[in-house]
N, C-alpha and C. Protein backbone atom coordinates (compact mmCIF):
# COMPACT_ATOMS: atom_id res chain seq x y z
N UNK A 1 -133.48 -142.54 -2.42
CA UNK A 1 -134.52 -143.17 -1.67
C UNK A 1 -134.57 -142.59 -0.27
N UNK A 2 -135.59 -142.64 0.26
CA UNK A 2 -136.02 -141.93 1.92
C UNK A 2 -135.78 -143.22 3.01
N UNK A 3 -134.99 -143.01 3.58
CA UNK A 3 -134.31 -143.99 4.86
C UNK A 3 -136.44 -144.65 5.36
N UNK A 4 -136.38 -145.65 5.86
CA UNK A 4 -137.49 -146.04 6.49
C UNK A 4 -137.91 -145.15 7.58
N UNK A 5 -139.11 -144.47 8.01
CA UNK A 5 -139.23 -143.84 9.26
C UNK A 5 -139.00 -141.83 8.76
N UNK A 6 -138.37 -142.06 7.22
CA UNK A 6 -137.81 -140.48 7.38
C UNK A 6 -138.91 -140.30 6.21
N UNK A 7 -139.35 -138.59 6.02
CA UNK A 7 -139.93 -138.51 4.83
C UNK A 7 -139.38 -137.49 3.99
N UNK A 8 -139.60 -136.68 3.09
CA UNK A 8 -138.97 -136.06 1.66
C UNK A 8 -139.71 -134.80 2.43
N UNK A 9 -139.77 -134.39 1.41
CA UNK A 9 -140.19 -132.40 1.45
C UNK A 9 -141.25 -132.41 0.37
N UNK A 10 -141.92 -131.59 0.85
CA UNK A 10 -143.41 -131.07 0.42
C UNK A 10 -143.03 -129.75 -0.58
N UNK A 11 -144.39 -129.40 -1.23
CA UNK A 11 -144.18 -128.14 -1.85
C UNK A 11 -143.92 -126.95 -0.58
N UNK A 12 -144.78 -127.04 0.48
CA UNK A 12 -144.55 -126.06 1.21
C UNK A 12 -142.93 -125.71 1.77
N UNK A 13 -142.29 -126.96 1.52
CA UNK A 13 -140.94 -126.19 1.95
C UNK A 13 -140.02 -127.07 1.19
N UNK A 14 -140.18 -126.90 -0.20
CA UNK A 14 -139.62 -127.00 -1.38
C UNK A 14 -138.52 -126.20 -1.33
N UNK A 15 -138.20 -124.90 -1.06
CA UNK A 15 -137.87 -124.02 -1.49
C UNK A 15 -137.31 -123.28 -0.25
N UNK A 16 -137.98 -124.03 1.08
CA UNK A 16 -137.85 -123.59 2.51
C UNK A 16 -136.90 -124.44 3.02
N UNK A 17 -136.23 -125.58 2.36
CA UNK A 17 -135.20 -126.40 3.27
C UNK A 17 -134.27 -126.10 2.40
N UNK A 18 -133.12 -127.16 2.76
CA UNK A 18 -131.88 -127.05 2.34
C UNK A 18 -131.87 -127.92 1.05
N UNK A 19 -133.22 -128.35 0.48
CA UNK A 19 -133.37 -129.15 -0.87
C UNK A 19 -133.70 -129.05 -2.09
N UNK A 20 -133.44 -127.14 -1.96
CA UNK A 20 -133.78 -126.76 -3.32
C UNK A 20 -132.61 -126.15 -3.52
N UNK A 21 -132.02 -127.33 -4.98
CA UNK A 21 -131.20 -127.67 -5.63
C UNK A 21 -131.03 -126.61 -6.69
N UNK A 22 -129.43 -127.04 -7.18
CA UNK A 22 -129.39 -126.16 -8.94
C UNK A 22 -128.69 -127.86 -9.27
N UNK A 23 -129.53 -128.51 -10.57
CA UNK A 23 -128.56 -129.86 -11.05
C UNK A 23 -129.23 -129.74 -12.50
N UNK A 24 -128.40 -130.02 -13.30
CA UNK A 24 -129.04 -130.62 -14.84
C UNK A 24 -129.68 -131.52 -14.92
N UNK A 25 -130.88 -131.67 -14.66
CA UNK A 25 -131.38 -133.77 -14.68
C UNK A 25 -132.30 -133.98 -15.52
N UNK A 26 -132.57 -132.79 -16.56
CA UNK A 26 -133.49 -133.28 -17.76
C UNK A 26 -132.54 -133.19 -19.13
N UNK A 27 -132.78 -134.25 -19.88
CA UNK A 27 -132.37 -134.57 -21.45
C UNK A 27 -133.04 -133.47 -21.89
N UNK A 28 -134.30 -133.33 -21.94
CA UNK A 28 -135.58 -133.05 -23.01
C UNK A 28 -136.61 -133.73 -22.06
N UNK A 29 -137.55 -132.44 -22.94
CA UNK A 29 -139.06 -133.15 -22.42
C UNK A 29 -139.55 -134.20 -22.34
N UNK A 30 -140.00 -135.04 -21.35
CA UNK A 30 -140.36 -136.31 -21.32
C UNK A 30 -141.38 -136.34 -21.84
N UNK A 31 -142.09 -137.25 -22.31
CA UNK A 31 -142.89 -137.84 -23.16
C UNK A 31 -144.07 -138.56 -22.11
N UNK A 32 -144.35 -138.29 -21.04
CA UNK A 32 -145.06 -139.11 -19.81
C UNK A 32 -145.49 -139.80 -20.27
N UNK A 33 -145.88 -141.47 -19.96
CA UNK A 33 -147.08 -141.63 -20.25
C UNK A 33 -148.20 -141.48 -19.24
N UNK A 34 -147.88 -141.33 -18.09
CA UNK A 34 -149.11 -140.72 -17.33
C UNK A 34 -148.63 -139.52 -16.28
N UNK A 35 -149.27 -138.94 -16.07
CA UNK A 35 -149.13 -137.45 -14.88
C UNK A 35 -150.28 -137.91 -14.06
N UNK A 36 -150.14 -137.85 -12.83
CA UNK A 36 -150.49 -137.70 -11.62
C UNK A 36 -151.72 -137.09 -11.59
N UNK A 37 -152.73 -137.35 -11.08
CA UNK A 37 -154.04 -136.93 -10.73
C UNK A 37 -154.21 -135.99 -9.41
N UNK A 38 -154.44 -134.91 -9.33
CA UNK A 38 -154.88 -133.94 -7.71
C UNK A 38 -154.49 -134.83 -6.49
N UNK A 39 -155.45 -135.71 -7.34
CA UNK A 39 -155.69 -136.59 -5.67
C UNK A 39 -154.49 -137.35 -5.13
N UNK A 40 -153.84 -137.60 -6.33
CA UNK A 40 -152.12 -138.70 -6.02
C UNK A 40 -151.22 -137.39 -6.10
N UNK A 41 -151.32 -135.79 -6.06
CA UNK A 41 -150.32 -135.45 -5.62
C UNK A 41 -150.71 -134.83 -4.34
N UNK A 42 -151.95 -134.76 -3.88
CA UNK A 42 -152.11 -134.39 -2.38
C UNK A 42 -151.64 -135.95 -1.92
N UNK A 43 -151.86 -136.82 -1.89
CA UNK A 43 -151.52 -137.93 -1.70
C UNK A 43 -150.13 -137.57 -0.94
N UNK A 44 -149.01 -137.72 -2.11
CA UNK A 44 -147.83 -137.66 -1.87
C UNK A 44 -147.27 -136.55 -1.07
N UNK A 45 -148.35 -135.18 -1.55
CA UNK A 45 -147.64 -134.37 -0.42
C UNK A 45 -147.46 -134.41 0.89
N UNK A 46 -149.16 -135.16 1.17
CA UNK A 46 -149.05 -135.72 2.14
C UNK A 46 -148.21 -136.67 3.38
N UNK A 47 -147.71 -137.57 2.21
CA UNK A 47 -146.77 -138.46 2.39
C UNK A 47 -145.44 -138.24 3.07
N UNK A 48 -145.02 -136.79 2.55
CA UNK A 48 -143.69 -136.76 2.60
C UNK A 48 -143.32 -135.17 3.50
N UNK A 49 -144.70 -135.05 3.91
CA UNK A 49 -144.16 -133.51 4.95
C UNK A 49 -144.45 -134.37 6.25
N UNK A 50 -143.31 -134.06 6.83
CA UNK A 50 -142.88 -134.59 8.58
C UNK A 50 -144.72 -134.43 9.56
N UNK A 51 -144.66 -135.18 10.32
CA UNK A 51 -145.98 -135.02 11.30
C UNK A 51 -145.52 -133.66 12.19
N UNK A 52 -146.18 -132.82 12.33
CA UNK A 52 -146.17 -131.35 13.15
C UNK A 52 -145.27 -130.79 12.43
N UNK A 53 -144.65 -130.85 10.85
CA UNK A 53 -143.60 -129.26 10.53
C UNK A 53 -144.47 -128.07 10.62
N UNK A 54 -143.09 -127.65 10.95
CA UNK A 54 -143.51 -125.72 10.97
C UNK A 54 -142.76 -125.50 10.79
N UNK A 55 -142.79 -124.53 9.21
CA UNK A 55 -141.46 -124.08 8.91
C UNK A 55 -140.93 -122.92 9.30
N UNK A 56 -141.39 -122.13 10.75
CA UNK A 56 -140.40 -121.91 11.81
C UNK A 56 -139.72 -122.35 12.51
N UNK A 57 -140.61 -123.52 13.36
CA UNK A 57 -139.70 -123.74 14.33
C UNK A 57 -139.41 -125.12 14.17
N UNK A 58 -139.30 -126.30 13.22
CA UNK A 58 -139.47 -127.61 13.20
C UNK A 58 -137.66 -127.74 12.39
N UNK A 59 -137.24 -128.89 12.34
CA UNK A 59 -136.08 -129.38 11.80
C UNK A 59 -136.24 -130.83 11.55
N UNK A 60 -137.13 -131.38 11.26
CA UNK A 60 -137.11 -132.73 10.92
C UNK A 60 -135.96 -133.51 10.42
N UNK A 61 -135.47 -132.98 9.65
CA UNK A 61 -134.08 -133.42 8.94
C UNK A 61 -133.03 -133.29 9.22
N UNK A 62 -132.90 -132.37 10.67
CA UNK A 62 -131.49 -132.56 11.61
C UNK A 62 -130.14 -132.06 10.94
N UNK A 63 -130.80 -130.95 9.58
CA UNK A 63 -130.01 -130.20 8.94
C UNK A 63 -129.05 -129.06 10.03
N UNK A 64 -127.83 -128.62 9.60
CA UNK A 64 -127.09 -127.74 10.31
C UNK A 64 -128.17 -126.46 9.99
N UNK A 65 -127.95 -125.65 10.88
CA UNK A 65 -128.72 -124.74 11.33
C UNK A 65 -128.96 -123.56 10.08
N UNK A 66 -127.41 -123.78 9.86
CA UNK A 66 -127.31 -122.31 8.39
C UNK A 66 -128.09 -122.60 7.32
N UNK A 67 -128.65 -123.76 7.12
CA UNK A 67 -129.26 -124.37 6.00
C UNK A 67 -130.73 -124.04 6.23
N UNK A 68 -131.09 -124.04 7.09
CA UNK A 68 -132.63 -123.88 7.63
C UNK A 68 -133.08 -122.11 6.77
N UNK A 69 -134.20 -121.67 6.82
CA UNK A 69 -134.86 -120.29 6.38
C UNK A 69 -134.81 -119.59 7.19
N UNK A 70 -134.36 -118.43 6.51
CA UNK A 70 -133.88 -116.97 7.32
C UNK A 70 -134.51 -115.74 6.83
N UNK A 71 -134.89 -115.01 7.47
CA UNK A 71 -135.33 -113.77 6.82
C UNK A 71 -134.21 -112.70 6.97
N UNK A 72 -133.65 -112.32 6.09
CA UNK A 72 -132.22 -111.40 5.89
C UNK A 72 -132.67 -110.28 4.98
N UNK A 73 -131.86 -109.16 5.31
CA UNK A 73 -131.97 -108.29 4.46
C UNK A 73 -131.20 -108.29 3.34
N UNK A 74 -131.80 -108.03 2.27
CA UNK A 74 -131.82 -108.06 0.95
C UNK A 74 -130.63 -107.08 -0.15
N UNK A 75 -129.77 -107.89 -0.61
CA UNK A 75 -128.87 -107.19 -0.99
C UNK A 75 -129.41 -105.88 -1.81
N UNK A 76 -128.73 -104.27 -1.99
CA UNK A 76 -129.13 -103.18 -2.80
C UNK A 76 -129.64 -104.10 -4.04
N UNK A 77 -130.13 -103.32 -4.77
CA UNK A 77 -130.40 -103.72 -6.46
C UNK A 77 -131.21 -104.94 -6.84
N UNK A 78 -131.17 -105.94 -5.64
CA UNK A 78 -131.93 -107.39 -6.26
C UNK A 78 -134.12 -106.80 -6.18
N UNK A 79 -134.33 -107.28 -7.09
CA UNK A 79 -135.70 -107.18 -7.29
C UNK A 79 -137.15 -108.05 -6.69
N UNK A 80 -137.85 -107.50 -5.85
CA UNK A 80 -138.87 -108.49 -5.36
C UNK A 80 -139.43 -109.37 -6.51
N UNK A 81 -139.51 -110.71 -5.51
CA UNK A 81 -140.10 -111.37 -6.54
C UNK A 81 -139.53 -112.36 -7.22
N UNK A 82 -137.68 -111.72 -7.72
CA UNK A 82 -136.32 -112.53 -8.04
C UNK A 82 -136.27 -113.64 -7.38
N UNK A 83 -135.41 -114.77 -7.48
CA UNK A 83 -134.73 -115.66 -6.77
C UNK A 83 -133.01 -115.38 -7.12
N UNK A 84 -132.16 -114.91 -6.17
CA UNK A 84 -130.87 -114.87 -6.35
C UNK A 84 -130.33 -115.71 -5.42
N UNK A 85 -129.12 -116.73 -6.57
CA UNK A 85 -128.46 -117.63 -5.85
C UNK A 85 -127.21 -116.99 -5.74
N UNK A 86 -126.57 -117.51 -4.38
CA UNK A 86 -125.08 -117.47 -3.99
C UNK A 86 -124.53 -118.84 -3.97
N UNK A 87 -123.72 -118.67 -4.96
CA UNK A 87 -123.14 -120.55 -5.66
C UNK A 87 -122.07 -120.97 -4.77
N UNK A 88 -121.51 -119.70 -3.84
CA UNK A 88 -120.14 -119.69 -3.26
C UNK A 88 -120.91 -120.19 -1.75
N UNK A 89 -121.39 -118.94 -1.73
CA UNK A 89 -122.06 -119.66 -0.27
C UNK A 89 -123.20 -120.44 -0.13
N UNK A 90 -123.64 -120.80 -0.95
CA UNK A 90 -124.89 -122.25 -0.89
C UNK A 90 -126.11 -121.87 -0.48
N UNK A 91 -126.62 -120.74 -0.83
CA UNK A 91 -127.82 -119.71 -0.48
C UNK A 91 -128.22 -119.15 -1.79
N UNK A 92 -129.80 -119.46 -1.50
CA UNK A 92 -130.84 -119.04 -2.16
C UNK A 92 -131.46 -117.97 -1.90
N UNK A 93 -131.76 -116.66 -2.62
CA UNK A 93 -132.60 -115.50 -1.66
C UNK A 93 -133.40 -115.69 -2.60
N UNK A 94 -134.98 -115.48 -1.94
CA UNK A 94 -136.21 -115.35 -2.67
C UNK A 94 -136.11 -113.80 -2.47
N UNK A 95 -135.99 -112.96 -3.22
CA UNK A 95 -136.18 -111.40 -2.90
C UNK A 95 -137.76 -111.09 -2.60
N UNK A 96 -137.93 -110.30 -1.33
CA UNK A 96 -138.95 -109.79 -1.14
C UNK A 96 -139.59 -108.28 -0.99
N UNK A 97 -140.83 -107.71 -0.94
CA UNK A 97 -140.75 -106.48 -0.75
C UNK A 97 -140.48 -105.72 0.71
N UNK A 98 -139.74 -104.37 0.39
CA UNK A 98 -139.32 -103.78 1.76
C UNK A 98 -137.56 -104.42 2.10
N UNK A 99 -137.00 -104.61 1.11
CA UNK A 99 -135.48 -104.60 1.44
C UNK A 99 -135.31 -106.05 2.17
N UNK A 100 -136.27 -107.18 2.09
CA UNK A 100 -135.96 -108.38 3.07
C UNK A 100 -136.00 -109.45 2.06
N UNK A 101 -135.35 -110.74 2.37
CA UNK A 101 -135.47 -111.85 1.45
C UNK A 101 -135.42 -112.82 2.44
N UNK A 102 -136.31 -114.23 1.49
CA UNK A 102 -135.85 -115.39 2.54
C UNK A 102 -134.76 -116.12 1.82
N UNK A 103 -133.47 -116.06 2.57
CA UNK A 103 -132.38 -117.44 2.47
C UNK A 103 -132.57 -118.95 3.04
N UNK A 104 -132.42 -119.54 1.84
CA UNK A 104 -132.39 -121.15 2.05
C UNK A 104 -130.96 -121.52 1.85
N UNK A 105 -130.45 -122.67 2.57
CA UNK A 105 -129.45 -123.16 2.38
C UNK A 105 -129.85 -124.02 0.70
N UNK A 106 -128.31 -124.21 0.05
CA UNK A 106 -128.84 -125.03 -1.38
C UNK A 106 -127.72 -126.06 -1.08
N UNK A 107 -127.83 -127.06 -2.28
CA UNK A 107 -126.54 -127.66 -2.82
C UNK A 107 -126.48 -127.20 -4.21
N UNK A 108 -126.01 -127.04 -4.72
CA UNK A 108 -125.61 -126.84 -6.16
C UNK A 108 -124.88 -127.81 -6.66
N UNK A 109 -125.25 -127.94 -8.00
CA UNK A 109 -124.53 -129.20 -9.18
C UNK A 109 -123.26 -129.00 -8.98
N UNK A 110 -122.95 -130.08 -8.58
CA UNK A 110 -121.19 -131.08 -9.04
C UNK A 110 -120.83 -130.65 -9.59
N UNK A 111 -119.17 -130.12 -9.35
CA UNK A 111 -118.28 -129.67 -10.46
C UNK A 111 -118.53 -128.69 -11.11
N UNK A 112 -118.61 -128.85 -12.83
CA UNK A 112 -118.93 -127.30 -13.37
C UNK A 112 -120.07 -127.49 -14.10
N UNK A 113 -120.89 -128.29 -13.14
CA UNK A 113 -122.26 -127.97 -14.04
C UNK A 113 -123.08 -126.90 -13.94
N UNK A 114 -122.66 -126.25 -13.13
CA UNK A 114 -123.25 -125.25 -12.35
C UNK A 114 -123.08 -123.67 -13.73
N UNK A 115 -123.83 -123.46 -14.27
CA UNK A 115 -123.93 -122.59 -15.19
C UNK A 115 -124.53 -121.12 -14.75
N UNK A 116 -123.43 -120.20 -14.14
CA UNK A 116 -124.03 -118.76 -13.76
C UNK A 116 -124.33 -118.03 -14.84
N UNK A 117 -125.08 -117.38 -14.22
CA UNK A 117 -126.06 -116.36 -15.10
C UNK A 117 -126.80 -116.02 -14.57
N UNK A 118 -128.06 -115.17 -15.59
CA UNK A 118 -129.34 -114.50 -14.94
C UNK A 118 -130.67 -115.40 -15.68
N UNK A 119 -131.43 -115.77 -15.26
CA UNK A 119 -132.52 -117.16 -16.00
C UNK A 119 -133.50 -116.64 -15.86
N UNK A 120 -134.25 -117.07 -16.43
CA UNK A 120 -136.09 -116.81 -16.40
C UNK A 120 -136.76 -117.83 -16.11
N UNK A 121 -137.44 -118.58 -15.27
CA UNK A 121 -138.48 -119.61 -14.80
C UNK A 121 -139.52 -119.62 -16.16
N UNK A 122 -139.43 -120.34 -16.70
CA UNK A 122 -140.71 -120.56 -17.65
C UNK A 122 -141.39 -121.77 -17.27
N UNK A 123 -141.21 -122.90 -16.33
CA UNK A 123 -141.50 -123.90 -16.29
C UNK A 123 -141.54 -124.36 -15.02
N UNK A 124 -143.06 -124.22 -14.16
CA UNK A 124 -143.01 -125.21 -12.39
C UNK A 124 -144.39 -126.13 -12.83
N UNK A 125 -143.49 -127.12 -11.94
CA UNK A 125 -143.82 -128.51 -12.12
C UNK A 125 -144.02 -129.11 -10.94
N UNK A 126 -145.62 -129.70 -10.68
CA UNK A 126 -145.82 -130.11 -8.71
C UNK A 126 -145.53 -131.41 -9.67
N UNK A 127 -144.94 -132.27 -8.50
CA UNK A 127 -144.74 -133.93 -9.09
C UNK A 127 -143.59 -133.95 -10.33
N UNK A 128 -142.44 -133.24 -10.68
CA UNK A 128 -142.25 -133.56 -12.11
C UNK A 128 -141.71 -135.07 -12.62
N UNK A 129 -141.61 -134.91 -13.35
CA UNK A 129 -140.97 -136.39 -14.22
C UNK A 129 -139.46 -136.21 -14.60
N UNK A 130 -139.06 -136.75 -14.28
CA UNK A 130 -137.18 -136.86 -14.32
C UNK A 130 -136.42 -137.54 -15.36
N UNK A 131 -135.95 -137.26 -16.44
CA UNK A 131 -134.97 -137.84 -16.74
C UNK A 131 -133.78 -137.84 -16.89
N UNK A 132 -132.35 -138.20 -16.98
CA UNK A 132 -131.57 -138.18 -16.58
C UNK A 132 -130.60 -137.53 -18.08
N UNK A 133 -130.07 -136.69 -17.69
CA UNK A 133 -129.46 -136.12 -19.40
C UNK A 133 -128.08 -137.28 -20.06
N UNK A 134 -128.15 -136.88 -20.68
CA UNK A 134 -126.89 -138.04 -21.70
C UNK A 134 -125.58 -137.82 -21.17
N UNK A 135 -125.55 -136.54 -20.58
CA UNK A 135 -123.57 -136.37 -19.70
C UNK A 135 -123.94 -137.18 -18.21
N UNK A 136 -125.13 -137.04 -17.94
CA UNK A 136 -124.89 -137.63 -16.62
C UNK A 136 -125.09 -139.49 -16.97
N UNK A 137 -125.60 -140.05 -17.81
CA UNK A 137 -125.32 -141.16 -17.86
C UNK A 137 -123.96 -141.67 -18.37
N UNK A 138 -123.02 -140.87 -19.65
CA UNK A 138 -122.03 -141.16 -19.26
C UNK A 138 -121.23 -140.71 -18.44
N UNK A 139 -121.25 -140.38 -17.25
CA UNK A 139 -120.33 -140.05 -16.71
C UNK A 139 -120.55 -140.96 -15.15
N UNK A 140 -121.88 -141.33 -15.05
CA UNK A 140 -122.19 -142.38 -13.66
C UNK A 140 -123.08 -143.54 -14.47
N UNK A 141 -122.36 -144.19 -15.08
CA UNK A 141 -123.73 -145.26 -16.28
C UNK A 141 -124.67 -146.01 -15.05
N UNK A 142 -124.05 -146.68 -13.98
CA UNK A 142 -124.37 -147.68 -13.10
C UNK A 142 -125.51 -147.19 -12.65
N UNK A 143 -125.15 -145.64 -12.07
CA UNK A 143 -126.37 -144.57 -11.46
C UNK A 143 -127.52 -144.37 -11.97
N UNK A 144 -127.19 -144.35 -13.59
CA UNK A 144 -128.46 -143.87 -14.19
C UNK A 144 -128.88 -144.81 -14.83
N UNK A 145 -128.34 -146.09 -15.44
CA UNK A 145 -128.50 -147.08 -16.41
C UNK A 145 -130.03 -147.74 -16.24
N UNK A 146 -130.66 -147.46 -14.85
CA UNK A 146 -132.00 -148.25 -14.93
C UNK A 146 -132.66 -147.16 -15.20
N UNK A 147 -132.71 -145.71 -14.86
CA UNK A 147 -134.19 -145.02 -15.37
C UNK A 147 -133.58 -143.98 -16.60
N UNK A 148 -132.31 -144.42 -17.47
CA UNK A 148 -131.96 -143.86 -18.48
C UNK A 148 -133.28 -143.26 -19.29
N UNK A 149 -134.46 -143.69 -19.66
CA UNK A 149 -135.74 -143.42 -20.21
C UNK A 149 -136.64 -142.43 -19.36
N UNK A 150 -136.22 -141.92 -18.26
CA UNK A 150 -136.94 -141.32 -17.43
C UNK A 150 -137.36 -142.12 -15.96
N UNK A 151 -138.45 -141.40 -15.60
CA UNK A 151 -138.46 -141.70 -14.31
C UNK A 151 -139.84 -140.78 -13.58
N UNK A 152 -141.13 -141.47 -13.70
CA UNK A 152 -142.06 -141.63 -13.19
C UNK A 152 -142.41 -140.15 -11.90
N UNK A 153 -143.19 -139.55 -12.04
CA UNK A 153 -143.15 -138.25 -10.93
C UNK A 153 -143.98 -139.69 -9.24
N UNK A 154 -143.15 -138.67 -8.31
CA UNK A 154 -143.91 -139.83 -7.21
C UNK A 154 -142.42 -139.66 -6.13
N UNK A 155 -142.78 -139.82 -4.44
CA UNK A 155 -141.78 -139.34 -3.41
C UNK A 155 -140.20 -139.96 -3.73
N UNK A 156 -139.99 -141.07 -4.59
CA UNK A 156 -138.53 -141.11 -4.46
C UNK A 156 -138.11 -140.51 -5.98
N UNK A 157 -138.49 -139.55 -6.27
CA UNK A 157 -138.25 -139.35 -7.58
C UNK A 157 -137.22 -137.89 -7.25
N UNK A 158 -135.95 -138.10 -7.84
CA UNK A 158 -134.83 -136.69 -7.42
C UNK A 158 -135.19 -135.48 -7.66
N UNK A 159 -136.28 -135.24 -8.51
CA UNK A 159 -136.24 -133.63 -8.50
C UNK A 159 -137.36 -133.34 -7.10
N UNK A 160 -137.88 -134.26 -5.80
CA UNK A 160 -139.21 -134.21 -5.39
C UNK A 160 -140.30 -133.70 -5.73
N UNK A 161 -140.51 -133.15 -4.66
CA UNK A 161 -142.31 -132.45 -5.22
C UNK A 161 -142.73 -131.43 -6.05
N UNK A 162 -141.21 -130.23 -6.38
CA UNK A 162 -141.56 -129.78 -7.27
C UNK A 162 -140.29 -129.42 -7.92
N UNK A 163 -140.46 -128.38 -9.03
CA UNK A 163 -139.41 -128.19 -9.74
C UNK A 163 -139.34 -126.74 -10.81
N UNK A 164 -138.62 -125.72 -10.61
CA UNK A 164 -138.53 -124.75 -11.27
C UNK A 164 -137.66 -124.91 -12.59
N UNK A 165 -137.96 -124.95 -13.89
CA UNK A 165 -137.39 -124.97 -14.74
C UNK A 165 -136.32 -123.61 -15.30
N UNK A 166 -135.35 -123.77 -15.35
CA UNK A 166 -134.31 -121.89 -15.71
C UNK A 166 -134.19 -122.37 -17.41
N UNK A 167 -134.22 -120.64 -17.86
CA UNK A 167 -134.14 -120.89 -19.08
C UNK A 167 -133.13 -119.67 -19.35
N UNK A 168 -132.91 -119.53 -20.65
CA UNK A 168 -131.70 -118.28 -21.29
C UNK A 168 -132.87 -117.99 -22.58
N UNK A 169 -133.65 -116.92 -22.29
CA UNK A 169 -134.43 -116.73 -23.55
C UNK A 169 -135.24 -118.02 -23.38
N UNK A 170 -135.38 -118.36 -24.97
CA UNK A 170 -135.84 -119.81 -25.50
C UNK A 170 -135.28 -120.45 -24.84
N UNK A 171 -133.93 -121.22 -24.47
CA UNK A 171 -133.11 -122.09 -24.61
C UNK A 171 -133.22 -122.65 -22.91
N UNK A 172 -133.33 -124.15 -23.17
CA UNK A 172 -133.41 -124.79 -21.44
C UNK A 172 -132.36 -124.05 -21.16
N UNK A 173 -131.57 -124.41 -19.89
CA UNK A 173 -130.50 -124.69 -19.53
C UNK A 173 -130.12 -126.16 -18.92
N UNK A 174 -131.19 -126.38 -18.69
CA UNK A 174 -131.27 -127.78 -17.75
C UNK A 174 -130.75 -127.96 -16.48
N UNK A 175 -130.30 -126.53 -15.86
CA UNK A 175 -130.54 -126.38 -14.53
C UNK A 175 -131.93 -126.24 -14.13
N UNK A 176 -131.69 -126.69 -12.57
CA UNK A 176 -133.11 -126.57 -12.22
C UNK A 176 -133.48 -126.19 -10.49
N UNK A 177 -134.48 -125.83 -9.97
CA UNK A 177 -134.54 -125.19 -8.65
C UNK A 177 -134.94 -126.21 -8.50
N UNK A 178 -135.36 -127.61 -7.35
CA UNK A 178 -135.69 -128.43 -7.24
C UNK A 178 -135.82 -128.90 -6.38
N UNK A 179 -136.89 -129.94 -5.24
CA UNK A 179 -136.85 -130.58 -4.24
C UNK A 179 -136.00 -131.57 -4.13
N UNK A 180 -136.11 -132.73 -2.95
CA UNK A 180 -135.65 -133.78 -3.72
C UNK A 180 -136.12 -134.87 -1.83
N UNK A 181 -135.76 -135.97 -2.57
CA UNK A 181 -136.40 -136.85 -1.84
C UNK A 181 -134.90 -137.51 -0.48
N UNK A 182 -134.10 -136.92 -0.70
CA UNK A 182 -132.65 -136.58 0.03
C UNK A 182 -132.47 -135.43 0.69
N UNK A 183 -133.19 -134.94 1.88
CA UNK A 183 -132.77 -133.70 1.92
C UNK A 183 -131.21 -133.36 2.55
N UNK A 184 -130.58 -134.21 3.16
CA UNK A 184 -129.14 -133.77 3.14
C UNK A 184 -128.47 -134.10 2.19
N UNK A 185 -128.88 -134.30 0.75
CA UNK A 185 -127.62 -134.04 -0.58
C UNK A 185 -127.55 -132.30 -0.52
């Protein structure tokens, strides 16, 4: 949930704060029964990007500094266009063209959920719908026991405003690139 007075992250800096995540938080495809209309997700975007951000010079969230977006040069070999994570150091590079990338600070999944590899995005989602996978309810029942069935797209919803789905081939992984309505988790 968003403290009173504070708001979540927008698509525009989804990917630009320190709140795009790697966590497992889908079972399987949810079954919606409703998705969000244009107008209720400008709505919400609305809702939840700070009054005056600029994602140069703004910090709304009073994040440590390393976490904020950087334009760095780009390790040899990574490909424009890529997203390469550093799991050790908590950085995201969006690879760009001309040898530069932008780094975001991340959190990455608890423990060893954290599944390295190389993934393919088959799946972005403005608003997604959340549900909570079967290891994470047993392992926090209390946590998940009320939206065990899912969980409605809308600003207090954990993956926030949007959500990159990683896959292996066919196969989810059920990691995910993700906003979230917490930006210091």
């Amino acid at each position: 949930m968003t403290a009173p007075g504070k708001k979540g992250l927008t698509r525009r800096h989804f990917i630009v704060t320190a709140s795009a995540l790697f966590s497992p938080p889908v079972a399987g495809p949810l079954l919606a029964d409703t998705w969000p209309s244009e107008a209720q997700k400008s709505a919400w975007d609305a809702e939840v990007t700070p009054p005056f951000f600029d994602l140069e010079t703004s910090n709304p969230w009073g994040l440590d500094p390393r976490f904020l977006p950087q334009r760095v040069e780009a390790r040899a070999g990574l490909v424009p266009g890529n997203i390469h994570v550093d799991a050790i150091a908590r950085y995201l590079y969006h690879i760009e063209e001309g040898g530069t990338a932008m780094r975001y600070g991340v959190a990455i999944a608890r423990g060893n959920l954290y599944e390295p590899g190389t993934y393919t995005i088959r799946r972005k989602v403005r608003w997604p719908h959340w549900t909570p996978t079967r290891s994470m309810i047993e392992r926090d029942p209390e946590l998940y026991a009320d939206v065990e069935d899912g969980m409605e797209p809308g600003p207090d919803n954990p993956l926030g405003a949007r959500a990159l789905y990683l896959y292996v081939g066919d196969r989810d992984t059920y990691l995910r690139i993700h906003g979230s309505p917490e930006p210091r988790s």
